[in-house]
Protein backbone atom coordinates (compact mmCIF):
# COMPACT_ATOMS: atom_id res chain seq x y z
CA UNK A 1 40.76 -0.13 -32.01
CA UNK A 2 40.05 3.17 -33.26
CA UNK A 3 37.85 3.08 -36.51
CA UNK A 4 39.48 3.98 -39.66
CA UNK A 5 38.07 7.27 -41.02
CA UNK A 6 38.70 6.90 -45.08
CA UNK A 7 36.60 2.88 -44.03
CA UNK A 8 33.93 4.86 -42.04
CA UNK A 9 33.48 7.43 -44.70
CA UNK A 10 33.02 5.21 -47.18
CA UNK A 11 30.71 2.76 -45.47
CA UNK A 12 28.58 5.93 -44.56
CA UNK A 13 28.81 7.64 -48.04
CA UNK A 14 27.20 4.01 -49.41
CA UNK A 15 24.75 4.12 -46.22
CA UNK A 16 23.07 7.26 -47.01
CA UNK A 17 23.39 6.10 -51.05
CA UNK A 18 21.30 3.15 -50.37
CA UNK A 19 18.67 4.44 -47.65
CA UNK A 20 17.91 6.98 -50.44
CA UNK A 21 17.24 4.73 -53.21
CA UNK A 22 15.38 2.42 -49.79
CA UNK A 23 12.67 5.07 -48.81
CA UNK A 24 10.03 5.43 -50.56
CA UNK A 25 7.47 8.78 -50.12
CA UNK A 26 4.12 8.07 -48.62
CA UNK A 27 2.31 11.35 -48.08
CA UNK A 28 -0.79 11.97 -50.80
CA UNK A 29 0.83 14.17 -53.21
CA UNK A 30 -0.25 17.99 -52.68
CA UNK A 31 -0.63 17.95 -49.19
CA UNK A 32 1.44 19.76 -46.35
CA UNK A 33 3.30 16.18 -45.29
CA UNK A 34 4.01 15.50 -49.25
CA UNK A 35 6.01 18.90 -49.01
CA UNK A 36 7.64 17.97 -45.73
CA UNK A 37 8.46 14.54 -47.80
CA UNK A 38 10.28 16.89 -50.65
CA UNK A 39 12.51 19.10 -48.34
CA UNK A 40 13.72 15.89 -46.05
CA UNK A 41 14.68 13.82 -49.12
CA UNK A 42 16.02 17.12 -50.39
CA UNK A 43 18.48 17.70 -47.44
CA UNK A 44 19.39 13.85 -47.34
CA UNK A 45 20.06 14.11 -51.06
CA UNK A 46 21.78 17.89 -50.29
CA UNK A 47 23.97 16.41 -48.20
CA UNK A 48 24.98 13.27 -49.78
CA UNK A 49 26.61 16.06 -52.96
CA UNK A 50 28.18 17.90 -49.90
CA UNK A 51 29.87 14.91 -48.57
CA UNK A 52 30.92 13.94 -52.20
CA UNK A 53 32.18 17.38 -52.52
CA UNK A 54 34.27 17.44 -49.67
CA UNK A 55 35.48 14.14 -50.25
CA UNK A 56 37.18 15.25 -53.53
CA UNK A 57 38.45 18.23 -51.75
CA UNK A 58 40.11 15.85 -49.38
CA UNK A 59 38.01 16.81 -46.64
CA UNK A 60 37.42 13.70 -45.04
CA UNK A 61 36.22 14.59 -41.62
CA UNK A 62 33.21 17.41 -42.93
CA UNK A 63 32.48 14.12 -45.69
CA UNK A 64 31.66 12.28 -42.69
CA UNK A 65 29.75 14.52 -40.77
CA UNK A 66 27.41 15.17 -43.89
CA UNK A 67 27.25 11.68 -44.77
CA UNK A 68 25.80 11.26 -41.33
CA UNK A 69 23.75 14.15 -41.28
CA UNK A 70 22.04 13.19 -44.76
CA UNK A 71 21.31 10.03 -43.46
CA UNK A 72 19.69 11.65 -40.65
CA UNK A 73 17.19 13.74 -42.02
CA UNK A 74 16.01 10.56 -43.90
CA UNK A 75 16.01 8.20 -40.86
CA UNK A 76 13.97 11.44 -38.76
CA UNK A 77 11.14 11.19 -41.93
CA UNK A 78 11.31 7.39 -41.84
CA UNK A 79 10.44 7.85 -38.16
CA UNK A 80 7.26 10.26 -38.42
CA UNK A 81 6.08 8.29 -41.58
CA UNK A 82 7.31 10.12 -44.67
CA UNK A 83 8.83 7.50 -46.09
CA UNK A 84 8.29 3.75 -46.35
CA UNK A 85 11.27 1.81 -45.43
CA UNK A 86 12.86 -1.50 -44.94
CA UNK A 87 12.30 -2.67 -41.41
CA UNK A 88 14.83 -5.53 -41.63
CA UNK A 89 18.86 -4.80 -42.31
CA UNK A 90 21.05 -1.90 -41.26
CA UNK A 91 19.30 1.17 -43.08
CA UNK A 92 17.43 2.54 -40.80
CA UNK A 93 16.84 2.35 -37.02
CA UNK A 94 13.59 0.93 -35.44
């Protein structure tokens, strides 16, 4: 069964909403990684107003895509250790 696009939207729009309130910064404030911290939570955030954007627009497919792509940056700087996350539930892969 093909998945519903408005369903996946949503679901991903509340993904990225929730990893972003989830991660926490770890980098000592005023070093190189604490600016690398800024700019990834500053795409993920970038993109979850882009997806909003285009959601009102009735855009629903470029929603998606930067839904997912938010979520991305913030799961990449979960991965190298900018952020602190939950390592049980469905926020962010292992």
């Amino acid at each position: 069964m093909p998945a519903d696009l408005a369903e996946k939207t949503d679901r991903y729009e509340a993904l990225l909403a929730e990893a972003l309130a989830a991660a926490e910064p770890v980098a000592p404030e005023g070093t190189p990684l604490a600016d690398a911290t800024d700019e990834y939570e500053e795409m993920a955030r970038s993109y979850l107003e882009d997806g909003r954007h285009f959601r009102e627009h009735d855009d629903p497919v470029n929603a998606l895509a930067a839904f997912s792509y938010g979520h991305a940056w913030l799961d990449a700087g979960a991965r190298i250790g900018l952020f602190d996350v939950p390592t049980e539930g469905h926020l962010f892969t292992e």
